[in-house]
PDB file of N, CA and C in Angstrom:
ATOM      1  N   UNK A   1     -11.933 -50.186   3.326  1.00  0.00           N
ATOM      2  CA  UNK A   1     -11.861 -48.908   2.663  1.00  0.00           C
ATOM      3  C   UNK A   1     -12.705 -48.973   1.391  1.00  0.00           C
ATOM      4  N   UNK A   2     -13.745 -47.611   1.298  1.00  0.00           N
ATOM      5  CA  UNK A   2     -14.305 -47.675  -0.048  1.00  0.00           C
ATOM      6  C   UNK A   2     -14.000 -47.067  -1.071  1.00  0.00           C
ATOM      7  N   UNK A   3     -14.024 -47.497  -2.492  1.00  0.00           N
ATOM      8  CA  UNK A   3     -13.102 -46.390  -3.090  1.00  0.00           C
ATOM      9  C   UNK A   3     -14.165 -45.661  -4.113  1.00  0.00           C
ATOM     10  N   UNK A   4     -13.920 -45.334  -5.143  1.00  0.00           N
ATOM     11  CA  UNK A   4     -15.084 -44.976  -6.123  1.00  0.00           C
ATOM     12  C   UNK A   4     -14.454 -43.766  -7.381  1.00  0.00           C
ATOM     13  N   UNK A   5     -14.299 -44.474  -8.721  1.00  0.00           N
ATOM     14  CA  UNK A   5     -13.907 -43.957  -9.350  1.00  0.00           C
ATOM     15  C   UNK A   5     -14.753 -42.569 -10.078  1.00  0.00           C
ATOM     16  N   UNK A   6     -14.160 -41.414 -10.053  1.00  0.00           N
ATOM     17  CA  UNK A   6     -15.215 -40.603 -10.793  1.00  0.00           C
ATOM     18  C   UNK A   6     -15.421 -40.779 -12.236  1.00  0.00           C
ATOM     19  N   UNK A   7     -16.674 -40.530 -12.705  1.00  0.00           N
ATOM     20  CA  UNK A   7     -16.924 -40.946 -14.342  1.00  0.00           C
ATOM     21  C   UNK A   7     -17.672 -39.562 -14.413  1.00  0.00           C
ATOM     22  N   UNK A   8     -17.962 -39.563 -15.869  1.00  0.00           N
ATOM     23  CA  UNK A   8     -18.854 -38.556 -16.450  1.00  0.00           C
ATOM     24  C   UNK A   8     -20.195 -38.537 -15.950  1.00  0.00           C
ATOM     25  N   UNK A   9     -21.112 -39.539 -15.071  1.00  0.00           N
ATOM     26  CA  UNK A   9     -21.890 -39.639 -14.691  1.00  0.00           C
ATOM     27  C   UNK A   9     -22.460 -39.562 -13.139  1.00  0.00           C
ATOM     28  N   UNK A  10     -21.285 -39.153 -12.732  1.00  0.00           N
ATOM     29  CA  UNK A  10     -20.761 -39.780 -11.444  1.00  0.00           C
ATOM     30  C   UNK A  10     -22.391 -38.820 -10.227  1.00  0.00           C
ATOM     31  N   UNK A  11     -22.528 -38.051 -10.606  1.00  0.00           N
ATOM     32  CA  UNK A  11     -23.625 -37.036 -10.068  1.00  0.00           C
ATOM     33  C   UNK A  11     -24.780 -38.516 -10.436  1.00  0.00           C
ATOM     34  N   UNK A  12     -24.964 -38.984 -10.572  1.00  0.00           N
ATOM     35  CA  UNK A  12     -26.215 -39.746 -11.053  1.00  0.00           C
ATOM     36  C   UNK A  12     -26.035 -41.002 -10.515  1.00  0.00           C
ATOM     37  N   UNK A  13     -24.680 -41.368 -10.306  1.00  0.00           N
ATOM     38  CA  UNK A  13     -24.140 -43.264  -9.692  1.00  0.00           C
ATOM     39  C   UNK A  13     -23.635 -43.318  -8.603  1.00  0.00           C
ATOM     40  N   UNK A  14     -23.425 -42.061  -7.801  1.00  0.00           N
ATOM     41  CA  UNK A  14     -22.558 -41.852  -6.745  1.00  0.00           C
ATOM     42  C   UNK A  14     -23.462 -42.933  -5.906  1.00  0.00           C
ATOM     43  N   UNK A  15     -22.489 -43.425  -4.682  1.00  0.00           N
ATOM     44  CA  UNK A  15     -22.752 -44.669  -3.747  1.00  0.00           C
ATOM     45  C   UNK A  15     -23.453 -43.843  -2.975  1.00  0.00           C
ATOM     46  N   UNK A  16     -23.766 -44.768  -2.005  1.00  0.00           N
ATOM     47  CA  UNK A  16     -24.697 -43.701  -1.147  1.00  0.00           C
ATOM     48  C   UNK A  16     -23.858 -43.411  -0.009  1.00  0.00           C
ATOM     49  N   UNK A  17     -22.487 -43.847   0.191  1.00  0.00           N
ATOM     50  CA  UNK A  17     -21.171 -43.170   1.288  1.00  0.00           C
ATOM     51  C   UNK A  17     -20.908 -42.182   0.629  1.00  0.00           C
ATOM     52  N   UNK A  18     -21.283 -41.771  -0.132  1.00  0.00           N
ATOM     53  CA  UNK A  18     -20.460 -40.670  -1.040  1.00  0.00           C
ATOM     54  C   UNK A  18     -22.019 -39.688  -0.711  1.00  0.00           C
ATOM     55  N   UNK A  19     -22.934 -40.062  -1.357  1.00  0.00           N
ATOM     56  CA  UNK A  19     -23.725 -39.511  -2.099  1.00  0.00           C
ATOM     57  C   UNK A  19     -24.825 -38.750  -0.795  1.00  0.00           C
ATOM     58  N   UNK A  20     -24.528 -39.405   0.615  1.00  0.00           N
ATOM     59  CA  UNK A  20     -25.216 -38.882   1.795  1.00  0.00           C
ATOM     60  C   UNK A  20     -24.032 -37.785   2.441  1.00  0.00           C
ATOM     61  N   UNK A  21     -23.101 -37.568   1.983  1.00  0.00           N
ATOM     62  CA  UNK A  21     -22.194 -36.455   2.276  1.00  0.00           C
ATOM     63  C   UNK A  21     -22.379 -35.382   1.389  1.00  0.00           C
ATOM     64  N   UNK A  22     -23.064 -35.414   0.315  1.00  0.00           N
ATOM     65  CA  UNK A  22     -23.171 -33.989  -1.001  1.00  0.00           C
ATOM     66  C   UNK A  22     -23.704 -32.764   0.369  1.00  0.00           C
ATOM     67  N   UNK A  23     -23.171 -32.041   0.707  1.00  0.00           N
ATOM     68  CA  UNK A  23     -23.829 -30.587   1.245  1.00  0.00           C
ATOM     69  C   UNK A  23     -23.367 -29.462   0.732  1.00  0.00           C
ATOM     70  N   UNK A  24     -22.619 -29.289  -0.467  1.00  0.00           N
ATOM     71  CA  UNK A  24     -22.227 -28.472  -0.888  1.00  0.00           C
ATOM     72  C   UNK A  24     -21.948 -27.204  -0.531  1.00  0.00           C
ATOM     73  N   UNK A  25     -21.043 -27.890   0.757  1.00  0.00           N
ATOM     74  CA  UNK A  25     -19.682 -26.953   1.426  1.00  0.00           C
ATOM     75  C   UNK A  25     -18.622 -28.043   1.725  1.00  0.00           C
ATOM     76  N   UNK A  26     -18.739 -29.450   2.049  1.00  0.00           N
ATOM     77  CA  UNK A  26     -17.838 -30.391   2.353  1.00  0.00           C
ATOM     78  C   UNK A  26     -17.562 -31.047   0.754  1.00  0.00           C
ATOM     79  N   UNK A  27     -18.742 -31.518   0.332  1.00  0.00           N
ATOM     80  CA  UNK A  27     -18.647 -32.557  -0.955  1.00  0.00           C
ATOM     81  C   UNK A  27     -19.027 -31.843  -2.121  1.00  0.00           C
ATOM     82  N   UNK A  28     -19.004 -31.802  -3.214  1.00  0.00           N
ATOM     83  CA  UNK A  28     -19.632 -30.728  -3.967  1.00  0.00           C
ATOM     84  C   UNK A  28     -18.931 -30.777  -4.920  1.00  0.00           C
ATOM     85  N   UNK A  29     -20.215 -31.433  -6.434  1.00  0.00           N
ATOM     86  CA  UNK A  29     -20.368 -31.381  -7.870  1.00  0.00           C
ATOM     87  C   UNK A  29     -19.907 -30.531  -8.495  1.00  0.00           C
ATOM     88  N   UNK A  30     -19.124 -30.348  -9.170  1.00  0.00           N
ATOM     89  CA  UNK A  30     -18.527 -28.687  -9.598  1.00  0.00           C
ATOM     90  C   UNK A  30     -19.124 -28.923 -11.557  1.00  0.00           C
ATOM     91  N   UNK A  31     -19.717 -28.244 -12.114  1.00  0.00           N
ATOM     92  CA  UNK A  31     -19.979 -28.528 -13.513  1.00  0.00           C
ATOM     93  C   UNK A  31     -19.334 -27.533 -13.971  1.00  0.00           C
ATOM     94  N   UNK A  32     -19.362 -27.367 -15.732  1.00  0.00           N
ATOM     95  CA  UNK A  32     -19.041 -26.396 -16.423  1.00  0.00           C
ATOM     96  C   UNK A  32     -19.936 -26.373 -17.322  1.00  0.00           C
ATOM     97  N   UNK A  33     -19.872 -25.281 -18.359  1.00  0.00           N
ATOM     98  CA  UNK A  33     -20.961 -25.166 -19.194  1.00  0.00           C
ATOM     99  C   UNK A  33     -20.169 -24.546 -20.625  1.00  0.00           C
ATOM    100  N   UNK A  34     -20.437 -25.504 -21.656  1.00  0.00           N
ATOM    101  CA  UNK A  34     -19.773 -25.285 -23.179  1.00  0.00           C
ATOM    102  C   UNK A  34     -20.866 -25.325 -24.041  1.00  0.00           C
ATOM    103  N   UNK A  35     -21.365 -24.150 -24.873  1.00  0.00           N
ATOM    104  CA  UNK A  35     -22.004 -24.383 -25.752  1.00  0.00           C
ATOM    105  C   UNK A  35     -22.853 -24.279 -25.338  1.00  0.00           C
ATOM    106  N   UNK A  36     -23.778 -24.298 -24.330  1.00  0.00           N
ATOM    107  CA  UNK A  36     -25.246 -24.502 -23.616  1.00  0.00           C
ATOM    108  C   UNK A  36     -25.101 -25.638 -22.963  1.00  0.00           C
ATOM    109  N   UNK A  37     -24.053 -26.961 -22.932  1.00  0.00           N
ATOM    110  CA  UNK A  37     -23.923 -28.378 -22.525  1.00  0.00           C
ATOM    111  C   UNK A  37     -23.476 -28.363 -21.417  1.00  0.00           C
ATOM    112  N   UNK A  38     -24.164 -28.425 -20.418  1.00  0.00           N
ATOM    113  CA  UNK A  38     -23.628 -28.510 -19.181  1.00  0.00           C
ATOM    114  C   UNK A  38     -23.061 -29.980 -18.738  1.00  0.00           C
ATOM    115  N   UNK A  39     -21.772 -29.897 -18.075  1.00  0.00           N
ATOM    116  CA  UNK A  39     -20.732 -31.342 -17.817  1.00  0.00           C
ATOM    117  C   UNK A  39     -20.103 -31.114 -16.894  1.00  0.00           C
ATOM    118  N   UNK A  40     -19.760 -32.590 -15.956  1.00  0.00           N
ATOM    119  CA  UNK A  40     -19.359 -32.863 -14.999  1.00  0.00           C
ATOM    120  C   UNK A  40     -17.866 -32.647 -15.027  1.00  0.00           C
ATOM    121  N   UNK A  41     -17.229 -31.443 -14.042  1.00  0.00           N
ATOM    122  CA  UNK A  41     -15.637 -30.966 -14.398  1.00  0.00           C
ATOM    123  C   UNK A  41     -15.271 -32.056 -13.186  1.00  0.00           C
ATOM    124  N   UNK A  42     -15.882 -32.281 -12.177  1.00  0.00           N
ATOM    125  CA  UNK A  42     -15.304 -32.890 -11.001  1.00  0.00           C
ATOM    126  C   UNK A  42     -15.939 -33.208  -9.818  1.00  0.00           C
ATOM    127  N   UNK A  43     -15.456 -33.725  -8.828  1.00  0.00           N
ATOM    128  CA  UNK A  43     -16.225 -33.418  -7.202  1.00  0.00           C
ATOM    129  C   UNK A  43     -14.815 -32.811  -6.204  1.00  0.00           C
ATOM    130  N   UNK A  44     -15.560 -32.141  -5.539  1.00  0.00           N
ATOM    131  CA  UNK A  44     -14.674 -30.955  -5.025  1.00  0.00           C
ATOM    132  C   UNK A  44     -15.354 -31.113  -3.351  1.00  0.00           C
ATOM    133  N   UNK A  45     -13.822 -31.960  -2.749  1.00  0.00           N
ATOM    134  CA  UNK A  45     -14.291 -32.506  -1.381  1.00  0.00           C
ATOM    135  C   UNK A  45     -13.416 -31.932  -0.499  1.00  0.00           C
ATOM    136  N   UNK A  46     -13.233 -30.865   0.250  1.00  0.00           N
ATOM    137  CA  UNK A  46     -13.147 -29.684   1.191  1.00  0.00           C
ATOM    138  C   UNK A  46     -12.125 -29.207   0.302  1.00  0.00           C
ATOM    139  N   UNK A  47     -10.494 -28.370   0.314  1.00  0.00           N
ATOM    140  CA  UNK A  47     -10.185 -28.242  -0.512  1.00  0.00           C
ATOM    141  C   UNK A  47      -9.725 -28.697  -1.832  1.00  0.00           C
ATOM    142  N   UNK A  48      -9.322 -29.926  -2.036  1.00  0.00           N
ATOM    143  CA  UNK A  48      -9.316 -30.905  -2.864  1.00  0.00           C
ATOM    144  C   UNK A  48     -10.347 -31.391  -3.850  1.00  0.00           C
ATOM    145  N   UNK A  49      -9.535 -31.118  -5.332  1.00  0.00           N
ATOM    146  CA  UNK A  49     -10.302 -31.348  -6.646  1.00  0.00           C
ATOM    147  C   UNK A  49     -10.418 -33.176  -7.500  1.00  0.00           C
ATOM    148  N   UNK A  50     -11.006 -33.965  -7.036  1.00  0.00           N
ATOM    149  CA  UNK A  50     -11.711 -35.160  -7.622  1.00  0.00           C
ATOM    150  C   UNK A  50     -11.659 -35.089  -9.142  1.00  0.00           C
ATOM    151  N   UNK A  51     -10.874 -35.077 -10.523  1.00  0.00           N
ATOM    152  CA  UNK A  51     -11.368 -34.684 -11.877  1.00  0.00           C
ATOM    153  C   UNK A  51     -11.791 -36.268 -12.186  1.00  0.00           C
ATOM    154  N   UNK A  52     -12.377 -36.439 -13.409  1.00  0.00           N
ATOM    155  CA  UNK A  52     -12.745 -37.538 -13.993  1.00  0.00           C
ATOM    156  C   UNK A  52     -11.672 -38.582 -14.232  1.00  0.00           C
ATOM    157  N   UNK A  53     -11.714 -39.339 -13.746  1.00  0.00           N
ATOM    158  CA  UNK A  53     -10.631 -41.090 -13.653  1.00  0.00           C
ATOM    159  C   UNK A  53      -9.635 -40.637 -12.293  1.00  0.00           C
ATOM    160  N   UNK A  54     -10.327 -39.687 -11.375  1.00  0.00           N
ATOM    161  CA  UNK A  54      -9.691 -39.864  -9.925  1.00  0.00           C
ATOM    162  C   UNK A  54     -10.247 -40.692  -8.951  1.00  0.00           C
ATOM    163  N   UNK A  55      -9.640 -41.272  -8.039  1.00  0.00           N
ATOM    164  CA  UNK A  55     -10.456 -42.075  -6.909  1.00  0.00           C
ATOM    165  C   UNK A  55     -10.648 -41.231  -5.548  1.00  0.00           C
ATOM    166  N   UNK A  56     -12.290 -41.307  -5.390  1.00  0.00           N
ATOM    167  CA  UNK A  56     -12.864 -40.997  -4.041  1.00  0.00           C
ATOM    168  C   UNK A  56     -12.615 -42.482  -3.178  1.00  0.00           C
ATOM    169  N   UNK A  57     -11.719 -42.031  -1.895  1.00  0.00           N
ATOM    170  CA  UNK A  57     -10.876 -43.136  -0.925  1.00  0.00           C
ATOM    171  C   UNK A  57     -12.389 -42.604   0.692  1.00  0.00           C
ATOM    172  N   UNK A  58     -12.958 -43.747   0.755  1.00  0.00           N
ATOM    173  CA  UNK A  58     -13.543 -43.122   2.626  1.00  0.00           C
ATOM    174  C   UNK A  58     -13.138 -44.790   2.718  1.00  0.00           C
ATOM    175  N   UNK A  59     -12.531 -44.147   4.330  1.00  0.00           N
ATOM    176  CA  UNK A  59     -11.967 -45.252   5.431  1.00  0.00           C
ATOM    177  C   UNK A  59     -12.797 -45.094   6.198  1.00  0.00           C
ATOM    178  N   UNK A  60     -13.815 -44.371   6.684  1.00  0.00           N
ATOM    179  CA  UNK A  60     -14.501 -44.532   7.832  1.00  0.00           C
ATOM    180  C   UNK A  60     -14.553 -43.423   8.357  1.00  0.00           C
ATOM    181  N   UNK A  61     -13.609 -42.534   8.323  1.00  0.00           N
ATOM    182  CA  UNK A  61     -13.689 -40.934   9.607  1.00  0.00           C
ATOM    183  C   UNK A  61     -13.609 -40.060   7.795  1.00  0.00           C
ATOM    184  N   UNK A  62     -13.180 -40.373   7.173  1.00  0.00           N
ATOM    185  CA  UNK A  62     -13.372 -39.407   6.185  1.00  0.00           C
ATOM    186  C   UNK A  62     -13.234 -39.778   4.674  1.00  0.00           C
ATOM    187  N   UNK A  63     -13.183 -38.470   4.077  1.00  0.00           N
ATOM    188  CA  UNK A  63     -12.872 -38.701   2.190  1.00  0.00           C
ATOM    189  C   UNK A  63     -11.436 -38.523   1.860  1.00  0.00           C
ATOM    190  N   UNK A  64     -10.734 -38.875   0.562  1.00  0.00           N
ATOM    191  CA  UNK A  64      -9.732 -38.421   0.480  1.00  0.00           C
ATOM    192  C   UNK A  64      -9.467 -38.830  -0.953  1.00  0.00           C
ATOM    193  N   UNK A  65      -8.764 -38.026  -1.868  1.00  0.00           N
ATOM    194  CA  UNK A  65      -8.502 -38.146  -3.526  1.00  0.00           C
ATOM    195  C   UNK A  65      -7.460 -38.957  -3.769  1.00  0.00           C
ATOM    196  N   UNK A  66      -7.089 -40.049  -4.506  1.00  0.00           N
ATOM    197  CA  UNK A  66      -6.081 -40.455  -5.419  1.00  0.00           C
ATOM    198  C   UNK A  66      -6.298 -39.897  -6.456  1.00  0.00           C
ATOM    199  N   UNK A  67      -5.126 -39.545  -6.898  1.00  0.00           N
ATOM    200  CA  UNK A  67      -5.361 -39.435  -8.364  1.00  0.00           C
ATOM    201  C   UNK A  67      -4.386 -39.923  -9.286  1.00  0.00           C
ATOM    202  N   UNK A  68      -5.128 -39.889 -10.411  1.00  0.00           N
ATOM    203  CA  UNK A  68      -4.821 -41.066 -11.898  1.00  0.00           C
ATOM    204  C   UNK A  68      -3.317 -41.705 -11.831  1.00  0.00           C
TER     205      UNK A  68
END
């Protein structure tokens, strides 16, 4: 099982099990925008919200969230 903690950077370090699933309808970067500063709120993997210090879990057939 692979796991992968989300960070503030996570759009930029994602593994490549993670990072060859982004189609943004299954996996998908969600940002926000303060001030003009655009930042990483989460990853948002079918209905389920990923926030920063959650774990992305793939066993093999799919994704799935722990969180903190």
């Amino acid at each position: 099982m692979e796991r992968y903690k989300v960070t503030e950077d996570a759009d930029m370090l994602a593994p490549d099990w993670l990072a060859i699933r982004i189609n943004y309808k299954t996996v998908k970067f969600v940002y926000g925008i303060l001030d003009g500063y655009s930042f990483l709120k989460g990853v948002r993997i079918d209905v389920q919200m990923a926030k920063i210090g959650d774990t992305i879990c793939f066993d093999g057939n799919g994704l799935s969230v722990e969180r903190r």
